[in-house]
C-alpha atoms as a PDB file:
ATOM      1  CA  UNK A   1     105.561 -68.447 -80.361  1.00  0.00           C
ATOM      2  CA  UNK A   2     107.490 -71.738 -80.908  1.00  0.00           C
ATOM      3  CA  UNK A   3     106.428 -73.162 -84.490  1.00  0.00           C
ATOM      4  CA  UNK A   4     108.240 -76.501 -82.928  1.00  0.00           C
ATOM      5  CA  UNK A   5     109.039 -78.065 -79.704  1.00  0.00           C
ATOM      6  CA  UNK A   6     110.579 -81.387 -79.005  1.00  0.00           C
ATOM      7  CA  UNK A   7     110.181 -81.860 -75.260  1.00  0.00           C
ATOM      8  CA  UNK A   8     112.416 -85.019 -74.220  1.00  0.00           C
ATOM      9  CA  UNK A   9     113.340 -86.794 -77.401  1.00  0.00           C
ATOM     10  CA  UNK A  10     114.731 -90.022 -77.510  1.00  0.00           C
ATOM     11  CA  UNK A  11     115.237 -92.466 -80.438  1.00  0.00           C
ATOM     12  CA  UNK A  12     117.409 -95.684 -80.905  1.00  0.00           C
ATOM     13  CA  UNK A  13     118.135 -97.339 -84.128  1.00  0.00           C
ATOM     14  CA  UNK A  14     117.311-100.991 -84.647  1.00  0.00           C
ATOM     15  CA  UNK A  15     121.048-102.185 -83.347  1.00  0.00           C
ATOM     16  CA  UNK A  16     120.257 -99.962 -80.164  1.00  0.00           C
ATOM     17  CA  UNK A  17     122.722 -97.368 -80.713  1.00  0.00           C
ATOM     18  CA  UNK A  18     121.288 -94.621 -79.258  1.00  0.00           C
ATOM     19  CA  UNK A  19     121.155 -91.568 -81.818  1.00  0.00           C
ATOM     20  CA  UNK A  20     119.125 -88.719 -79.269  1.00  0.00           C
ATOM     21  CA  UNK A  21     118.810 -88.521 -76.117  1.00  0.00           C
ATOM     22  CA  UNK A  22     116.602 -85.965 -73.890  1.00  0.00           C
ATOM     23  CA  UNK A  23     116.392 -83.476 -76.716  1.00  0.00           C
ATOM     24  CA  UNK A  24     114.313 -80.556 -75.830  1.00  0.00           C
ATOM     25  CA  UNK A  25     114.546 -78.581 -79.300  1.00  0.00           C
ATOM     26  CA  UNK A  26     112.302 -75.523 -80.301  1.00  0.00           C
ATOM     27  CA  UNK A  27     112.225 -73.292 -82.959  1.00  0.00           C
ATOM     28  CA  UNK A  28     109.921 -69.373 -83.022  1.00  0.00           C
ATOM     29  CA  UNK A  29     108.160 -68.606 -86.221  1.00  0.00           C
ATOM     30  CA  UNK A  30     110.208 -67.288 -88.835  1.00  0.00           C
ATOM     31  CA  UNK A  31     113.990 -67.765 -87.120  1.00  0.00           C
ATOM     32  CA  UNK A  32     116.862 -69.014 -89.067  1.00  0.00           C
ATOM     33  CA  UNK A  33     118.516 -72.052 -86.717  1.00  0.00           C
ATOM     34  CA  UNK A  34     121.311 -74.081 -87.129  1.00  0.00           C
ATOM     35  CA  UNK A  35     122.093 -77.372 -86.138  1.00  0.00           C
ATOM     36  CA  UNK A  36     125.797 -78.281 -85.827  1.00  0.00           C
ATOM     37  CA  UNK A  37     127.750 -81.342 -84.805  1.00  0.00           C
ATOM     38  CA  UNK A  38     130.529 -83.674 -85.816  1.00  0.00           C
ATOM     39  CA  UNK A  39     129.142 -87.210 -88.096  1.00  0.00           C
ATOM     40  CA  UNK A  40     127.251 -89.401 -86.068  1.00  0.00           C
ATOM     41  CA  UNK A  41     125.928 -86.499 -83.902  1.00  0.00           C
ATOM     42  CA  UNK A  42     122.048 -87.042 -84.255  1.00  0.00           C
ATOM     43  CA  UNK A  43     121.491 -83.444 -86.576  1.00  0.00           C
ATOM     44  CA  UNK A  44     120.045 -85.878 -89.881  1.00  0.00           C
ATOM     45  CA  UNK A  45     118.101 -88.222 -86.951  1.00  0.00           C
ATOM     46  CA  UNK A  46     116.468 -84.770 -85.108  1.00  0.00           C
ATOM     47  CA  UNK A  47     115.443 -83.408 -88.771  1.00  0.00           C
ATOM     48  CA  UNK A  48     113.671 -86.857 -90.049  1.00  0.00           C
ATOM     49  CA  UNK A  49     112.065 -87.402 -86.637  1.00  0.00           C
ATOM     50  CA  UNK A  50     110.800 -83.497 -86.786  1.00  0.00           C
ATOM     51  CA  UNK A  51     109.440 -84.250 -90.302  1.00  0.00           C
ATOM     52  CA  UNK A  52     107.887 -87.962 -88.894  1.00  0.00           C
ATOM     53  CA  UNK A  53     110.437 -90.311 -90.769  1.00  0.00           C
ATOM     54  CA  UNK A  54     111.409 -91.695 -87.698  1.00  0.00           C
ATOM     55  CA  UNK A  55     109.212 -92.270 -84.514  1.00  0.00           C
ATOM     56  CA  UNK A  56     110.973 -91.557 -81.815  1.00  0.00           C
ATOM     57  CA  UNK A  57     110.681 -94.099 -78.992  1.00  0.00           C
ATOM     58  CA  UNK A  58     110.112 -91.337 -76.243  1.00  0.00           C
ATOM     59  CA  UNK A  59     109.253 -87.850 -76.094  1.00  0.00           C
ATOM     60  CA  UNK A  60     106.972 -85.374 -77.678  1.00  0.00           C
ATOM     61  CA  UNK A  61     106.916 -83.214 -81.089  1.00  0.00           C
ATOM     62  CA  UNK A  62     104.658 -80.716 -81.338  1.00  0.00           C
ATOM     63  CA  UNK A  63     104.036 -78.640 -84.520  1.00  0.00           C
ATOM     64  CA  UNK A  64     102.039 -75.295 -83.939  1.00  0.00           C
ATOM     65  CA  UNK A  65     101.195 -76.672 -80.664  1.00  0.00           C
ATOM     66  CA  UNK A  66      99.876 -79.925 -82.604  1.00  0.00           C
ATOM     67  CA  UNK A  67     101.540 -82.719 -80.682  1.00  0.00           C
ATOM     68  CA  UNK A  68     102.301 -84.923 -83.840  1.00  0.00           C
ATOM     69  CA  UNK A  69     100.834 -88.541 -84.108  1.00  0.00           C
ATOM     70  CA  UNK A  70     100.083 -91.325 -86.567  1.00  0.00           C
ATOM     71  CA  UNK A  71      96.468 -89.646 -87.251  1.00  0.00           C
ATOM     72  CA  UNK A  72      97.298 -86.364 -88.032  1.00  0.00           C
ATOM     73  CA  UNK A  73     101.121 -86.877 -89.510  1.00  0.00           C
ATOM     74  CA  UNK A  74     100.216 -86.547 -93.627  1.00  0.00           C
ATOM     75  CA  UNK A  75      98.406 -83.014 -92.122  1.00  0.00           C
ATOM     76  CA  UNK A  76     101.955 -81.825 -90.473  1.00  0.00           C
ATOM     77  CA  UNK A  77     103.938 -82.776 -93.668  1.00  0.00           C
ATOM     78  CA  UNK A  78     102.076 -80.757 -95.873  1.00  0.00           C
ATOM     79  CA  UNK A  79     103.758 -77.715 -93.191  1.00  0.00           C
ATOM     80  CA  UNK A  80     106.927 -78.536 -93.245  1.00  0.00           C
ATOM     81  CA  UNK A  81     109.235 -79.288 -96.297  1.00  0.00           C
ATOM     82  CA  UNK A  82     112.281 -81.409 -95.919  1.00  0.00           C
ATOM     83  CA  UNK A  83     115.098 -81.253 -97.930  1.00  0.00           C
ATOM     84  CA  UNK A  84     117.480 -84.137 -98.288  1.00  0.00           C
ATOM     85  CA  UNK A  85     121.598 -83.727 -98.289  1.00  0.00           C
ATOM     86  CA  UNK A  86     121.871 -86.001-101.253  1.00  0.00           C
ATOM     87  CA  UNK A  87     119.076 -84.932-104.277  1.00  0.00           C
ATOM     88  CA  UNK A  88     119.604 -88.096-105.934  1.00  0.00           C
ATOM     89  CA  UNK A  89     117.326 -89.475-102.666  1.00  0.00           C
ATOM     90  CA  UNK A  90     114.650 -86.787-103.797  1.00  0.00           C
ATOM     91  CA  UNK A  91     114.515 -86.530-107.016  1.00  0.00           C
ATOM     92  CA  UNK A  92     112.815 -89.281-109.159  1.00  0.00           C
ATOM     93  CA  UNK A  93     110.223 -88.016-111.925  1.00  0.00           C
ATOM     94  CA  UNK A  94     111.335 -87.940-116.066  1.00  0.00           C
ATOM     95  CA  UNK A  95     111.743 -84.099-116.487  1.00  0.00           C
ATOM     96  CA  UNK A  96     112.434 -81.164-113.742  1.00  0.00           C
ATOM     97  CA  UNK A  97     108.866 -80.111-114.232  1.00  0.00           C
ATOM     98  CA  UNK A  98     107.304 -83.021-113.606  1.00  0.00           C
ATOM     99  CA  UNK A  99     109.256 -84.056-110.348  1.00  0.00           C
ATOM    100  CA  UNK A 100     108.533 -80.656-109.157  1.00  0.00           C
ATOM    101  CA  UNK A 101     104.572 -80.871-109.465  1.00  0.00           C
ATOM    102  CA  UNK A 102     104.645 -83.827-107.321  1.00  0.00           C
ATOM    103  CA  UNK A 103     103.677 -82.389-104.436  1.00  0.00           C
ATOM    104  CA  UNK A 104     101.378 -79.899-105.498  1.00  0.00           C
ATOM    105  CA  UNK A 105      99.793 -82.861-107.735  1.00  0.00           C
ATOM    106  CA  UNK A 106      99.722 -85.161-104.372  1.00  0.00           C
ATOM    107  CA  UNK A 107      97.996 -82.127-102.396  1.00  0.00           C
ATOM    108  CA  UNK A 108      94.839 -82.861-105.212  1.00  0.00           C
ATOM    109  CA  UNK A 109      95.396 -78.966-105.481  1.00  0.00           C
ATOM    110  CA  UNK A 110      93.600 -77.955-109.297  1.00  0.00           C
ATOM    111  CA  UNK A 111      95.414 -77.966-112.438  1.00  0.00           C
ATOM    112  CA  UNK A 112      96.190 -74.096-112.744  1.00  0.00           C
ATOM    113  CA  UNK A 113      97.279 -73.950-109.032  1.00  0.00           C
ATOM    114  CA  UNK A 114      99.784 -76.799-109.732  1.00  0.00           C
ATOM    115  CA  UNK A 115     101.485 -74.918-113.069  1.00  0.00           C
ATOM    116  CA  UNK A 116     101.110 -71.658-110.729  1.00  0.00           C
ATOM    117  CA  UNK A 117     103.277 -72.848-107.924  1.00  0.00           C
ATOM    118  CA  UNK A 118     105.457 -74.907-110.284  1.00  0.00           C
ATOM    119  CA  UNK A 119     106.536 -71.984-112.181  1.00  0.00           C
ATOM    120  CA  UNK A 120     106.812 -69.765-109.313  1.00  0.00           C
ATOM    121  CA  UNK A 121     108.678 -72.548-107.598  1.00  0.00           C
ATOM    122  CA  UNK A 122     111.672 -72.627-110.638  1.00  0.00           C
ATOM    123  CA  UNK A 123     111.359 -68.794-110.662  1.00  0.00           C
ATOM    124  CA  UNK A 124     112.405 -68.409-107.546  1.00  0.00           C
ATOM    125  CA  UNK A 125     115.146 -70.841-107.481  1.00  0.00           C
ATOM    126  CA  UNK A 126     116.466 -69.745-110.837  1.00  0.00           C
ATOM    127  CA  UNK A 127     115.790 -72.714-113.622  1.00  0.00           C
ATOM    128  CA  UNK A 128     113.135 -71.954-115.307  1.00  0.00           C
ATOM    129  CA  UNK A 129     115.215 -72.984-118.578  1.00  0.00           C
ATOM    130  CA  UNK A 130     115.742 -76.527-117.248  1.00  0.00           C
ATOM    131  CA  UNK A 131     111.562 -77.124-116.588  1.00  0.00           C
ATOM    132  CA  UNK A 132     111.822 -79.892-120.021  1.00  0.00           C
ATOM    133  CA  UNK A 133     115.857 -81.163-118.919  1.00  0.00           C
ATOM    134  CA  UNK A 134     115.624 -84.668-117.819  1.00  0.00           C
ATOM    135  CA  UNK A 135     116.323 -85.197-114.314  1.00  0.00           C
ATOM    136  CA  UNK A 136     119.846 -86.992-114.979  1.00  0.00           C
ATOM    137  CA  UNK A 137     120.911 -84.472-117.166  1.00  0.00           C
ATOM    138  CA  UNK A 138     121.504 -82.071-114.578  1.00  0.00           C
ATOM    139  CA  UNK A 139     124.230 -80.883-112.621  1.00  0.00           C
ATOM    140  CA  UNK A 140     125.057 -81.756-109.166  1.00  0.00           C
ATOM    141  CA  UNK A 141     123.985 -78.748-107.801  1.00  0.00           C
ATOM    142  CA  UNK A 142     121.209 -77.916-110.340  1.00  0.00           C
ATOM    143  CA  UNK A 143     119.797 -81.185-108.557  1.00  0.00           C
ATOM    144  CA  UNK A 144     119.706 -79.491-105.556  1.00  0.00           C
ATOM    145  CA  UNK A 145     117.868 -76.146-106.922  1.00  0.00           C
ATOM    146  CA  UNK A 146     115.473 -78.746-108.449  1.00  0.00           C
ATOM    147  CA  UNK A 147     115.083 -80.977-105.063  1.00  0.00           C
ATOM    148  CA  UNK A 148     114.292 -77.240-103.496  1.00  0.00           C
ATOM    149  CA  UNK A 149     112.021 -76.175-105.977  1.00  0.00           C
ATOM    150  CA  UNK A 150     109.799 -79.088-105.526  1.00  0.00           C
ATOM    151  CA  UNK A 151     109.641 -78.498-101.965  1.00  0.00           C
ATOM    152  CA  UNK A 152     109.010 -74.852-102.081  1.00  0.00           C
ATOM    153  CA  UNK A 153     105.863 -75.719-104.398  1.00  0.00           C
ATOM    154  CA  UNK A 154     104.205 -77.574-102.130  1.00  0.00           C
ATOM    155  CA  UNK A 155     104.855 -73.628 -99.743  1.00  0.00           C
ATOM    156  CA  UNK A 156     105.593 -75.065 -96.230  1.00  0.00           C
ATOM    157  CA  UNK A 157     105.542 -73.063 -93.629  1.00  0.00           C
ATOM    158  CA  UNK A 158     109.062 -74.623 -92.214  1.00  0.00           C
ATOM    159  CA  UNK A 159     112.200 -75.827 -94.404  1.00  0.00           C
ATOM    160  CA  UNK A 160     114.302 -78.882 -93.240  1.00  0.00           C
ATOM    161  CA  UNK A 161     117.657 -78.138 -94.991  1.00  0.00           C
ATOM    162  CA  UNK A 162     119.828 -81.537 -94.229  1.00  0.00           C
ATOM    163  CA  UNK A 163     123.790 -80.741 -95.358  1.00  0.00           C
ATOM    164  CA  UNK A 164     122.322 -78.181 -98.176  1.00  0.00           C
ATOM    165  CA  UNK A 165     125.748 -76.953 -99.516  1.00  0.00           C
ATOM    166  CA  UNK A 166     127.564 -79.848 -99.084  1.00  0.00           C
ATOM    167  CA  UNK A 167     129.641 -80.767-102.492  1.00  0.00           C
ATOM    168  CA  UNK A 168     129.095 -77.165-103.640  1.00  0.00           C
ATOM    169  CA  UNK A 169     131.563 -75.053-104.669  1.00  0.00           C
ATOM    170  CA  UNK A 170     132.516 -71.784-102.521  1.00  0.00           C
ATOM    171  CA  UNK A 171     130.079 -69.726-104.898  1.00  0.00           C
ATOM    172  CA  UNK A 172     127.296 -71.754-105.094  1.00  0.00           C
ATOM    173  CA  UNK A 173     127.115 -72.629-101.423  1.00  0.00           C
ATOM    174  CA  UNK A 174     127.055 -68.614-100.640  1.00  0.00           C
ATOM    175  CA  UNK A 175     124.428 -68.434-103.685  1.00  0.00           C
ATOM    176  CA  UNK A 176     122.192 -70.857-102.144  1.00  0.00           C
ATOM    177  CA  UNK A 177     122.830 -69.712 -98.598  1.00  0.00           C
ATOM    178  CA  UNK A 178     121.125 -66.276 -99.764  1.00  0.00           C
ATOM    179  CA  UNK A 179     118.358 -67.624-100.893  1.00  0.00           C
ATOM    180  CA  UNK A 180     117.616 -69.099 -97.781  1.00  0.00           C
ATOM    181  CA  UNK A 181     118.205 -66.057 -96.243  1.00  0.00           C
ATOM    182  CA  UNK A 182     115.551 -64.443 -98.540  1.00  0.00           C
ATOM    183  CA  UNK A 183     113.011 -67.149 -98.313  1.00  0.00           C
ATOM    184  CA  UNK A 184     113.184 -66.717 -94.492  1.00  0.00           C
ATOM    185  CA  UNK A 185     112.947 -62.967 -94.147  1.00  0.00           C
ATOM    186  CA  UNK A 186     111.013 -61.929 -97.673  1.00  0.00           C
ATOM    187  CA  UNK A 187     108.334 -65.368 -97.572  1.00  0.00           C
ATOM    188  CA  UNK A 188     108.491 -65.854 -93.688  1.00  0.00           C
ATOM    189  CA  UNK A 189     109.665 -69.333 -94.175  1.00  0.00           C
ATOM    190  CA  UNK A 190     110.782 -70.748 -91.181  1.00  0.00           C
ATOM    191  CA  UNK A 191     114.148 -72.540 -91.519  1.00  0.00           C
ATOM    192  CA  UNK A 192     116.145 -75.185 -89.631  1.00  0.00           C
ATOM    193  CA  UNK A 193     119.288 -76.360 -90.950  1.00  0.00           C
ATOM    194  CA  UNK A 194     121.862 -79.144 -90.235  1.00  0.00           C
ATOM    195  CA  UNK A 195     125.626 -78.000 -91.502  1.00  0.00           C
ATOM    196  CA  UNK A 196     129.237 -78.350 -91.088  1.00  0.00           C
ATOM    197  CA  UNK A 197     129.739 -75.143 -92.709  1.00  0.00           C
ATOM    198  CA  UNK A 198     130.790 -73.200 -89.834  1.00  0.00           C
ATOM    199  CA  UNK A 199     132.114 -69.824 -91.724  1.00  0.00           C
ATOM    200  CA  UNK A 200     128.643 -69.241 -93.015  1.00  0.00           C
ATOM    201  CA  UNK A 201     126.337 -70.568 -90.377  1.00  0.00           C
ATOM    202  CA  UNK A 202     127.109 -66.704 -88.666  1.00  0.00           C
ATOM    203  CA  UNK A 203     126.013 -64.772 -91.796  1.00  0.00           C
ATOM    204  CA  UNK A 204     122.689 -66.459 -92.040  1.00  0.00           C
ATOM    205  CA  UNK A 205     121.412 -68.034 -88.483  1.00  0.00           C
ATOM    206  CA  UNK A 206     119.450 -66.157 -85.712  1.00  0.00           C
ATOM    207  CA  UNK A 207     120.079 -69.503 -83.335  1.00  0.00           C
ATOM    208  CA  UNK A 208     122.414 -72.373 -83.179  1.00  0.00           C
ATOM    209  CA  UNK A 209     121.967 -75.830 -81.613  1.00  0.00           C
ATOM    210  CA  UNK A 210     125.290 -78.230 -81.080  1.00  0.00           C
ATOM    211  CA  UNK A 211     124.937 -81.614 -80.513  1.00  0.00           C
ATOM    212  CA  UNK A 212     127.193 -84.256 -79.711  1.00  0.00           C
ATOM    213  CA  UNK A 213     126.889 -88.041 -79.292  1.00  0.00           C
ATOM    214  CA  UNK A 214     122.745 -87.222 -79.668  1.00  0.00           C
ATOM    215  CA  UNK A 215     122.285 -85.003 -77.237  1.00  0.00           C
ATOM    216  CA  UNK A 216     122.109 -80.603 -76.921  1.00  0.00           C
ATOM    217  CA  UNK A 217     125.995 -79.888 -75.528  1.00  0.00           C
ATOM    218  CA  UNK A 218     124.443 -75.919 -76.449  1.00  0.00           C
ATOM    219  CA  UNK A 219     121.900 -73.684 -77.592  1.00  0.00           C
ATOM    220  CA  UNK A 220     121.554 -70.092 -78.047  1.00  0.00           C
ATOM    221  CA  UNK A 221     122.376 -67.364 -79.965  1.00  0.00           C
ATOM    222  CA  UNK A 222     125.398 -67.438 -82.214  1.00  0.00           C
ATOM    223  CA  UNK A 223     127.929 -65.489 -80.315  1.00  0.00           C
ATOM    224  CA  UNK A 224     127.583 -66.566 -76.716  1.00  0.00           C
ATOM    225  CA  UNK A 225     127.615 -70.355 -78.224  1.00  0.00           C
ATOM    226  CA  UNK A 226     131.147 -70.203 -80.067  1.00  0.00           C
ATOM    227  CA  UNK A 227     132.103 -68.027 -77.144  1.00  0.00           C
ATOM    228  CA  UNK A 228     132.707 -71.415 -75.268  1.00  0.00           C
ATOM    229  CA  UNK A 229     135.437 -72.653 -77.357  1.00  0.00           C
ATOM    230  CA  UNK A 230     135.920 -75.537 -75.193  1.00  0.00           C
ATOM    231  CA  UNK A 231     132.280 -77.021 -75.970  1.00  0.00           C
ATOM    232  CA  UNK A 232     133.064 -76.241 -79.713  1.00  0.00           C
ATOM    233  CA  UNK A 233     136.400 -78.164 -79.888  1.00  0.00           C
ATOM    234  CA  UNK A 234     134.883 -81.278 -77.615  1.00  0.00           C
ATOM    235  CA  UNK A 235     132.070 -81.250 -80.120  1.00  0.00           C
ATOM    236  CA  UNK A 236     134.560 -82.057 -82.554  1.00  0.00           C
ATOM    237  CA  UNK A 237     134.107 -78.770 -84.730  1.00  0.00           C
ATOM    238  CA  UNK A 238     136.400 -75.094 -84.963  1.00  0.00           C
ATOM    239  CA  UNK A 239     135.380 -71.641 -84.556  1.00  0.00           C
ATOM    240  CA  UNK A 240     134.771 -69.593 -87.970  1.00  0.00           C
ATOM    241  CA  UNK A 241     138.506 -68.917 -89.546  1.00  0.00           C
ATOM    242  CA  UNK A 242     137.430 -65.129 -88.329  1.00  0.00           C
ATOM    243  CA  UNK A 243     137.071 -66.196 -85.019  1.00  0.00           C
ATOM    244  CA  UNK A 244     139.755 -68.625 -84.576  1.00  0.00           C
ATOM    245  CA  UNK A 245     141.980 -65.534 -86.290  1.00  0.00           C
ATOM    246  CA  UNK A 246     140.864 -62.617 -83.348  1.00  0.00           C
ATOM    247  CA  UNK A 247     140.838 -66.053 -80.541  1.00  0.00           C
ATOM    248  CA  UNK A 248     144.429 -66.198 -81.448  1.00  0.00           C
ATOM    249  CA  UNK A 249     145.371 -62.198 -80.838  1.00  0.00           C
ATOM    250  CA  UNK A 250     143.289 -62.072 -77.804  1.00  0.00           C
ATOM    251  CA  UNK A 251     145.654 -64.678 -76.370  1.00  0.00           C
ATOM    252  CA  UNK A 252     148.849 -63.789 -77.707  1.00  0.00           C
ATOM    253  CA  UNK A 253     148.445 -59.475 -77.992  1.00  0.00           C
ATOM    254  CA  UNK A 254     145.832 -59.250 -75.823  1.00  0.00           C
ATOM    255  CA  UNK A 255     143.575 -57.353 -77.622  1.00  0.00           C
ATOM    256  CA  UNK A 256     139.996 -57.238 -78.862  1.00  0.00           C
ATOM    257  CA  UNK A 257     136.972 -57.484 -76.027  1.00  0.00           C
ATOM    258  CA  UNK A 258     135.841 -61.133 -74.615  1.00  0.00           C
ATOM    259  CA  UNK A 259     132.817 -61.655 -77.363  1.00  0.00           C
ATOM    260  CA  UNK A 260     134.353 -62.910 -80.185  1.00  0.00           C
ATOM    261  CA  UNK A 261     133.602 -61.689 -83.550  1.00  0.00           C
ATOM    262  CA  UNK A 262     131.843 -64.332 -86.323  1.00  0.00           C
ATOM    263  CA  UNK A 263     132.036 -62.299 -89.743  1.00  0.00           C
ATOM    264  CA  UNK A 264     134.182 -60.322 -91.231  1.00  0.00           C
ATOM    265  CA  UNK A 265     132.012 -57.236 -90.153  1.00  0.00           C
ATOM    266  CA  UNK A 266     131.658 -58.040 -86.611  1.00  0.00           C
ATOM    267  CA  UNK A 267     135.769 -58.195 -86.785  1.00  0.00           C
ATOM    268  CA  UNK A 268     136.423 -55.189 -88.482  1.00  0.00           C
ATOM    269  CA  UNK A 269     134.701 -53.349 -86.302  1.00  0.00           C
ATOM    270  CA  UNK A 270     136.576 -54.717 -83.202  1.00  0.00           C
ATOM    271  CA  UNK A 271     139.695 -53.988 -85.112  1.00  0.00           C
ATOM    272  CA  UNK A 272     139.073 -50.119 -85.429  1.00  0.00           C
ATOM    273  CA  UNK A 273     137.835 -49.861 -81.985  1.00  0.00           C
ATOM    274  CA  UNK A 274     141.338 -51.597 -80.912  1.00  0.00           C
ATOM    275  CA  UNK A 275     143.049 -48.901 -83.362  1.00  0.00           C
ATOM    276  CA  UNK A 276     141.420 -46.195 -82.619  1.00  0.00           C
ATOM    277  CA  UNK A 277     142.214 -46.653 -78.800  1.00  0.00           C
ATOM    278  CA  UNK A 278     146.322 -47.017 -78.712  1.00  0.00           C
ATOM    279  CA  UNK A 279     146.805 -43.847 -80.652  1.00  0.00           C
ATOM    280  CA  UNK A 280     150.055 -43.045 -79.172  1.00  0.00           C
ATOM    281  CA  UNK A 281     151.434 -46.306 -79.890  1.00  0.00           C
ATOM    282  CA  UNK A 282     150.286 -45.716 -83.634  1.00  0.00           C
ATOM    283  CA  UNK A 283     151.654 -42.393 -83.471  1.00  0.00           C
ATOM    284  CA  UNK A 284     154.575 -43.866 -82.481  1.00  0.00           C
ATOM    285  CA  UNK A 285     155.363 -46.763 -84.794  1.00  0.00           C
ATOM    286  CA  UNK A 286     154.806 -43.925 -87.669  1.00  0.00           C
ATOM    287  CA  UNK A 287     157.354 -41.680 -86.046  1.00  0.00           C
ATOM    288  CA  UNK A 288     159.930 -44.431 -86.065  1.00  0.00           C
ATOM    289  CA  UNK A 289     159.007 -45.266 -89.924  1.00  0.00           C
ATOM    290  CA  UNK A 290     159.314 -41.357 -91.057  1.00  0.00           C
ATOM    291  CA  UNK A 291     162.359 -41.468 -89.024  1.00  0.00           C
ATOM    292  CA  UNK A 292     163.710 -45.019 -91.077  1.00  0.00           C
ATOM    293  CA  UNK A 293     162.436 -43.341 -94.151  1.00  0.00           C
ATOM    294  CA  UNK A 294     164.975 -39.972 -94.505  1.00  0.00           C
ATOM    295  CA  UNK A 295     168.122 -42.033 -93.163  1.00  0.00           C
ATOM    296  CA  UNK A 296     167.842 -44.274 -95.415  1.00  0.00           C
ATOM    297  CA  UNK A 297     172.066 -45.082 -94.888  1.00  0.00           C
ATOM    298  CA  UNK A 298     172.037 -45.243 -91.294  1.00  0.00           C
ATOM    299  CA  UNK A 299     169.880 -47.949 -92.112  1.00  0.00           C
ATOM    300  CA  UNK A 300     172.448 -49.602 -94.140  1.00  0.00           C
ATOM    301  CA  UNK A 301     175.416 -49.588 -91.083  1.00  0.00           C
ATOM    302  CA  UNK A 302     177.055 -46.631 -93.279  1.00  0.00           C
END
């Protein structure tokens, strides 16, 4: 079942630049999808019109099979939790405990529900010992575990993640990127996330979505979208370094099948298979080091 649908989505900003055009978007209950695309491309426009920040001029959103409207729009928000790129646009209470029960506390949920949820909320995302730390005494990315946290407390059904590693570090960006993973297959959370990350988009995502200039230039699983490296490069993005590495012996060796691996995995598996099947020629090569190996002064022009 599709948890949401955009059928023909259009939306122009007040100086009539058009930022989507004809988007027909859907997401099942419970995938992991990606939204990719160079600046400019319409991913931040597609999640704030899915959340109602924007009103789209034309088209539909539906939510559960709720077509979304002014009436019933504080109702759909309460499902789905968005999650800015930049926390500083999030986050605005005293202390991390407080700016995480503001949700909750605007759901008129009781007292012991709100501490319950707030404390499972910093559990979860792993700072419970910042719950009395004033808001600008965190980190950079502790103000993103916090921005999530609050989010998570108010337990949508479906997570808007807008640029959620950028300005991490290698580490933290995998750390977070597995918690994602867990929130989506331990608490069913439904996620839909706009990245540049490329080389960690294939780890995590069930579905991917490119869009250029505001519109879908592909959708699909993972593997058959980078598979068209000429849509990828036009979008203005690059094929995982993985990819790009096996692209580049498929052309020049010739090896490895048409379906390009994504992960490391997926490529060392391909690898062995292309071992495995020239034994003769491996046989061979080894011959001819043995061979180097106990003349070791022909090797020298003696």
């Amino acid at each position: 079942m599709n948890l949401i649908e955009t059928k023909n989505l259009n939306f122009k900003y007040p100086d009539k630049t058009s930022a989507l055009k004809e988007i027909n978007f859907s997401v099942r209950e419970g995938e992991f999808v990606a939204i990719m695309g160079a600046n400019g491309s319409g991913k931040t426009t597609l999640l704030k019109a899915l959340v109602g920040l924007i009103h789209p001029a034309e088209g539909e959103i539906f939510i559960n099979k709720e077509k979304i409207t002014k009436n019933n729009l504080e109702k759909i928000r309460k499902e789905i939790g968005f999650v800015f790129q930049d926390p500083n646009d999030q986050l605005f209470a005293p202390t991390v405990a407080e700016d995480i029960a503001f949700g909750p506390l605007n759901m008129k949920l009781p007292e012991d529900e709100i501490k319950k949820r707030v404390s499972e909320a910093m559990e979860i995302m792993e700072i419970s010992h910042l719950a009395s730390k004033t808001i600008h005494g965190l980190s950079y990315g502790q103000m993103k575990k916090v921005s999530l946290a609050g989010v998570l407390a108010m337990q949508p059904k479906v997570l808007l993640l807008d640029e959620p590693t950028a300005s991490l570090d290698p580490m933290g960006a995998s750390k977070l990127m597995k918690l994602f993973k867990k929130l989506n297959q331990k608490l069913k959370v439904t996620m839909v996330m706009a990245t540049h990350d490329v080389d960690l988009i294939p780890l995590y995502a069930d579905q991917l979505y490119i869009l250029r200039k505001g519109e879908i230039a592909a959708s699909g699983p993972l593997r058959e979208v980078f598979s068209d490296t000429q849509i990828i490069r036009e979008s203005k993005l690059r094929l995982p370094r993985i990819a790009h590495m096996i692209e580049i012996l498929r052309k020049e060796n010739k090896v490895f099948a048409k379906e390009l691996p994504l992960t490391i995995g997926q490529a060392r598996k391909e690898i062995i298979k292309t071992l495995v099947g020239q034994p003769s020629r491996l046989s061979k090569d080894k011959i001819m080091e043995d061979r180097r190996d106990a003349c070791p002064t022909k090797n020298k022009g003696f």
